[in-house]
Protein backbone atom coordinates (compact mmCIF):
# COMPACT_ATOMS: atom_id res chain seq x y z
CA UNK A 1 -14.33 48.36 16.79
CA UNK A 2 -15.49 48.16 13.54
CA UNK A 3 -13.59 49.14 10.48
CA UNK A 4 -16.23 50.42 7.78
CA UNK A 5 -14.82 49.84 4.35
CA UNK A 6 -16.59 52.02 2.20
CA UNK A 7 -16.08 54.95 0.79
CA UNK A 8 -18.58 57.29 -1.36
CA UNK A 9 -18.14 58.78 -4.79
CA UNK A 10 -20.21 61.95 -3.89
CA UNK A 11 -19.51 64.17 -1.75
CA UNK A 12 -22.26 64.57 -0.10
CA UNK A 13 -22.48 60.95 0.53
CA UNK A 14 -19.04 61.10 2.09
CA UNK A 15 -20.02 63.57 4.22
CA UNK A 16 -23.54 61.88 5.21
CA UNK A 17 -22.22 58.70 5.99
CA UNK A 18 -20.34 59.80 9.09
CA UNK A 19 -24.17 60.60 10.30
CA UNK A 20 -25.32 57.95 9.47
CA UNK A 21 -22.79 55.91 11.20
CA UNK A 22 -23.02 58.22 14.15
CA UNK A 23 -26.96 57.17 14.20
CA UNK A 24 -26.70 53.47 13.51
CA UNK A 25 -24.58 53.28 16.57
CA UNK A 26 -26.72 55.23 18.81
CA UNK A 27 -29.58 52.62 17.48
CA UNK A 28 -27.17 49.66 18.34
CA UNK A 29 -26.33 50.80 21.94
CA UNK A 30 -22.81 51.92 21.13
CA UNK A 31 -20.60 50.04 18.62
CA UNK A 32 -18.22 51.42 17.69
CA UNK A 33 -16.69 52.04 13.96
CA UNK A 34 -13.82 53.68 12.18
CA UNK A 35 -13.46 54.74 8.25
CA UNK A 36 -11.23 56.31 6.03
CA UNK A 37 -11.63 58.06 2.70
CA UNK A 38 -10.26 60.30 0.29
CA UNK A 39 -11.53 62.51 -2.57
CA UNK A 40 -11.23 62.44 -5.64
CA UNK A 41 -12.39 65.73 -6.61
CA UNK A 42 -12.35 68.82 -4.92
CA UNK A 43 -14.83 69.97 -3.20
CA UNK A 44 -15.54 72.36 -0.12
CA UNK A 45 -17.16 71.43 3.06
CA UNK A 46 -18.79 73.85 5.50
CA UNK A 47 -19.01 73.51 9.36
CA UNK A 48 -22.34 72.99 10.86
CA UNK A 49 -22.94 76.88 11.24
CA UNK A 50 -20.28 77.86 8.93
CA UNK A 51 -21.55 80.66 6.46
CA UNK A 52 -20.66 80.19 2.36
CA UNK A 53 -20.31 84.12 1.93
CA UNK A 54 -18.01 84.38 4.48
CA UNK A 55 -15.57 81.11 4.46
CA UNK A 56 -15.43 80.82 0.78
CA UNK A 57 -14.01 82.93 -2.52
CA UNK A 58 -17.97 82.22 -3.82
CA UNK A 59 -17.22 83.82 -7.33
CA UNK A 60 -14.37 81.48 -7.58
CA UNK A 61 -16.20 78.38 -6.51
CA UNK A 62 -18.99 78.65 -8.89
CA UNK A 63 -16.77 79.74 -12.24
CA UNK A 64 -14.67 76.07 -11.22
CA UNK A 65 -17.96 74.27 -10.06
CA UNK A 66 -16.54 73.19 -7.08
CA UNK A 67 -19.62 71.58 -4.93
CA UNK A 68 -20.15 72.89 -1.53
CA UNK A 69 -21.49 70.42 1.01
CA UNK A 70 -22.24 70.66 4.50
CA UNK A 71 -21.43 68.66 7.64
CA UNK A 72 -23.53 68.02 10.78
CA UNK A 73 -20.67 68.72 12.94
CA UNK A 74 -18.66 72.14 14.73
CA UNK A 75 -15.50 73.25 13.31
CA UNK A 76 -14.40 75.25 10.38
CA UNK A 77 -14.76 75.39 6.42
CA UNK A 78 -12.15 73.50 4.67
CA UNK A 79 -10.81 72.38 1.40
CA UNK A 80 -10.99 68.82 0.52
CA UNK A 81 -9.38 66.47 -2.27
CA UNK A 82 -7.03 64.58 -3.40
CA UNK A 83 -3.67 64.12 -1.10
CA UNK A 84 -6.42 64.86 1.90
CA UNK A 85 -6.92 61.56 3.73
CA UNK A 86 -9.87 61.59 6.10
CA UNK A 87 -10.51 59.68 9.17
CA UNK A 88 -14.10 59.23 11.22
CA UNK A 89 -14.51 57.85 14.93
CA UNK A 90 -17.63 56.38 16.24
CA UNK A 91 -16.54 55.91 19.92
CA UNK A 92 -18.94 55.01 22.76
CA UNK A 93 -18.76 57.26 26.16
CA UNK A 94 -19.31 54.09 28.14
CA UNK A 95 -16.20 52.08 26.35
CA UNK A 96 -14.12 55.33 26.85
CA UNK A 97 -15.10 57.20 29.76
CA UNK A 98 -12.54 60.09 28.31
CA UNK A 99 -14.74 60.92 25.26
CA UNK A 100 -17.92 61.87 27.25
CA UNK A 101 -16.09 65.30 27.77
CA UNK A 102 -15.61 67.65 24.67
CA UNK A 103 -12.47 69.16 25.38
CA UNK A 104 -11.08 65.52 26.90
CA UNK A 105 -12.18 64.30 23.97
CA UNK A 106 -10.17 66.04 21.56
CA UNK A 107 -6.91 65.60 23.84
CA UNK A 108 -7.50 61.84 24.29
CA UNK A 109 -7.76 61.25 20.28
CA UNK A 110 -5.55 63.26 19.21
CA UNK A 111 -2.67 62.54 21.19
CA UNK A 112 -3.31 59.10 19.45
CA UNK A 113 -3.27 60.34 16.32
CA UNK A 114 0.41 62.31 17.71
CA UNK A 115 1.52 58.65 18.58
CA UNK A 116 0.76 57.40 15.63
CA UNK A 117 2.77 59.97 13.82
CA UNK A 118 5.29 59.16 15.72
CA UNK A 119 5.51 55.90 15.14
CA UNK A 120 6.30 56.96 11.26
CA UNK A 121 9.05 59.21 12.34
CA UNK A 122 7.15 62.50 12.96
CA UNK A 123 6.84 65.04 15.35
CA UNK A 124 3.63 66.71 16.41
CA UNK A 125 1.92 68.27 18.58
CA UNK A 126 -1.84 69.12 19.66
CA UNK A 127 -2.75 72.59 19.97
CA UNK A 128 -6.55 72.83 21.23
CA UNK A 129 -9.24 72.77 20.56
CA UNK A 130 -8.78 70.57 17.32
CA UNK A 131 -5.40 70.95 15.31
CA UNK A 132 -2.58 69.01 15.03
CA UNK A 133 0.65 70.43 13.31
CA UNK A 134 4.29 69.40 13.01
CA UNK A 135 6.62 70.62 16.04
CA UNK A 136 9.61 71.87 13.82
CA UNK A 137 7.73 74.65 12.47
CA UNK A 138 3.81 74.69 14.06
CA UNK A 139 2.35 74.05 10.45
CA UNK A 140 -0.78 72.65 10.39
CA UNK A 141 -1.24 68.77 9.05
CA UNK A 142 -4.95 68.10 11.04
CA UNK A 143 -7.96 69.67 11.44
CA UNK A 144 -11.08 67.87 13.36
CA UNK A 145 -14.18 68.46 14.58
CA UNK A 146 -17.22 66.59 16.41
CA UNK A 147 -20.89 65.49 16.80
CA UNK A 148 -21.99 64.35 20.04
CA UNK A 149 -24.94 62.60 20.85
CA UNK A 150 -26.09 60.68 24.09
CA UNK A 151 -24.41 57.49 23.84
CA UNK A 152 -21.46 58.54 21.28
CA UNK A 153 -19.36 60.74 19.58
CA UNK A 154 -18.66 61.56 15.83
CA UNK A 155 -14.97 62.35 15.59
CA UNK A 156 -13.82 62.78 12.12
CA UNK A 157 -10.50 64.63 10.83
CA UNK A 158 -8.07 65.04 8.17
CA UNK A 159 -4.59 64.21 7.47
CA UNK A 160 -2.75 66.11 4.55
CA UNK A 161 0.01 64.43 2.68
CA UNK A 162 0.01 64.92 -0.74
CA UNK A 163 -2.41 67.90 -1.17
CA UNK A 164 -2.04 71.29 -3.26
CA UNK A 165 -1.73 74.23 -0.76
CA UNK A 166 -2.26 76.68 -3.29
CA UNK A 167 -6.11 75.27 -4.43
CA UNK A 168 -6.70 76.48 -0.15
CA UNK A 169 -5.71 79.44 -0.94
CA UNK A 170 -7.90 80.08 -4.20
CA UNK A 171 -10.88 78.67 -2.81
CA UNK A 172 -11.00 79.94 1.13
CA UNK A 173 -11.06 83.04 2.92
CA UNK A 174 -9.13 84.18 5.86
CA UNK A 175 -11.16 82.80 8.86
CA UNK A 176 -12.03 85.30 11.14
CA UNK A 177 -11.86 83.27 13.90
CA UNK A 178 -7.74 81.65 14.04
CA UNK A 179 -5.88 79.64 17.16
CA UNK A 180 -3.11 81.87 18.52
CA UNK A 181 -0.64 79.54 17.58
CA UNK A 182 -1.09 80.84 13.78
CA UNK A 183 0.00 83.85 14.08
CA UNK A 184 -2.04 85.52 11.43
CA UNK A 185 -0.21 83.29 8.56
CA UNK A 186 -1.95 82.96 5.23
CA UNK A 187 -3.04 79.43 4.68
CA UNK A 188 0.45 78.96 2.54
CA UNK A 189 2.38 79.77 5.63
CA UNK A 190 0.13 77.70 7.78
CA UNK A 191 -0.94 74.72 6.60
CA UNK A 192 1.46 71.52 5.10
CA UNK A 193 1.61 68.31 4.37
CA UNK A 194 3.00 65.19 6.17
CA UNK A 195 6.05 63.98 4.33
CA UNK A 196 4.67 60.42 3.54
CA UNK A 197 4.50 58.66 0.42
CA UNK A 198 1.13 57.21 0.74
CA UNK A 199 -1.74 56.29 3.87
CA UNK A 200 -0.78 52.54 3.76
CA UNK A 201 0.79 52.63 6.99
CA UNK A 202 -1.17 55.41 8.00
CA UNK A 203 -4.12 53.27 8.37
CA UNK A 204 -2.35 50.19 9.70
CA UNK A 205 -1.46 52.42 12.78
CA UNK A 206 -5.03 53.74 12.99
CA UNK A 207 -6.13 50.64 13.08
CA UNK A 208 -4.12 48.96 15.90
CA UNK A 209 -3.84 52.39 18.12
CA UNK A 210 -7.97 52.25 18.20
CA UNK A 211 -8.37 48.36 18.36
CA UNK A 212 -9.94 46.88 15.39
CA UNK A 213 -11.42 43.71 14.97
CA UNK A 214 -13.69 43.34 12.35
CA UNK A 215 -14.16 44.97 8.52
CA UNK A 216 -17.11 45.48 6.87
CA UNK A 217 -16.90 46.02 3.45
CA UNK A 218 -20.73 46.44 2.69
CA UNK A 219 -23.92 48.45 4.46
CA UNK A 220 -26.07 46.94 6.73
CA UNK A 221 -30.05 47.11 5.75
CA UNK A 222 -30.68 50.07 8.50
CA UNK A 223 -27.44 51.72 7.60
CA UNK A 224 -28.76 52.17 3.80
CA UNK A 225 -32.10 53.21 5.21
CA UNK A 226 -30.83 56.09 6.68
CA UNK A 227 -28.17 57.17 4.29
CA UNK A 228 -31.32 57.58 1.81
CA UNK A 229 -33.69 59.56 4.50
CA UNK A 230 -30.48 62.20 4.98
CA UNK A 231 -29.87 62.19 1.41
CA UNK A 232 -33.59 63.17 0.92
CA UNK A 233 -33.39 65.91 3.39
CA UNK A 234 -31.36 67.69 1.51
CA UNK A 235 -29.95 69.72 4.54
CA UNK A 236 -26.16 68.81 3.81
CA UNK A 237 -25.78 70.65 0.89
CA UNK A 238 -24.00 73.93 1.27
């Protein structure tokens, strides 16, 4: 596996470069890669069919000018920034038989993620499709979601740690859609952080519970190609 070590200072090119990674992969017959990143601005991220007028507090958005991108994978609309670290997964179904199956998928990664939580002295649990949150009280710390495509997946998720609750509950609606397991709690009640001081060791785990080998700290020629055509498109913005 190869660690990608870039990150983006848009957000839309933080967003497009899981794609694009997603796609180079495909091209290359199924390397796989892993990244992390973090904002440093706020900024609001819709699911592939996720709807701005009914995820977001729109008049509040636009009087902050908080940018509203859009992903190419499932899941729901969510808040990112600073104290929200980010992961992404480019696994092959042919190295791991157990991520050819969606709901496989999500167990089999995020039961590593558990592990690797831990390992730093927490307790989780997974509660499907895509959440993680902390067994002592069933608050929310991880939210994921997934492209698939026919030789591999995009997995990408996030981690909170240091990140203010209360900017969730400015900028996001209610979902309409919640797990059982929330029990109708506002996002205050719902969603926490991990008590860690930073993502050093965070990513150290990540690194050896996925295997990786190699970092690359710059874009290959194709890689760049296709981060401008998506760019171009224009189709990620929200």
């Amino acid at each position: 596996m190869i660690l990608k070590d870039i990150a983006w200072e848009t957000p839309e090119e933080n967003i497009v470069y899981d794609e694009v990674l997603l796609r180079y992969a495909e091209e290359q017959g199924g390397i796989e890669f892993m990244r992390f990143w973090e904002a440093s601005q706020y900024f609001i991220v819709l699911g592939r069919v996720g709807q701005k007028q009914e995820d977001v507090h729109v008049a509040r958005v636009e009087a902050d000018q908080i940018p509203v991108v859009r992903r190419s994978s499932g899941g729901g609309t969510v808040l990112q920034g600073k104290g929200c670290w980010n992961y992404s997964l480019i696994l092959s179904k042919k190295t791991r038989p157990e991520v050819s199956d969606l709901k496989k998928s999500y167990a089999y990664i995020l039961h590593k993620v558990i592990n690797v939580l831990k390992q730093m002295g927490m307790e989780a649990a997974y509660f499907p499709v895509s959440d993680i949150a902390l067994l002592s009280d069933r608050k929310k710390v991880s939210g994921n979601a997934q492209k698939r495509s026919r030789a591999c997946i995009l997995h990408h998720g996030t981690l909170l740690y240091n990140f203010d609750i209360s900017q969730i509950e400015r900028y996001l609606k209610i979902p309409a859609n919640m797990p059982e397991y929330r029990r109708q709690r506002p996002h205050a009640d719902f969603v926490t952080n991990l008590p860690i001081a930073d993502t050093s060791v965070l990513e150290a785990c990540f690194r050896e519970i996925f295997g990786v080998d190699t970092v690359e700290r710059t874009l290959a020629c194709r890689e760049n190609e296709l981060l401008k055509d998506l760019l171009g498109r224009g189709k990620y913005r929200g």
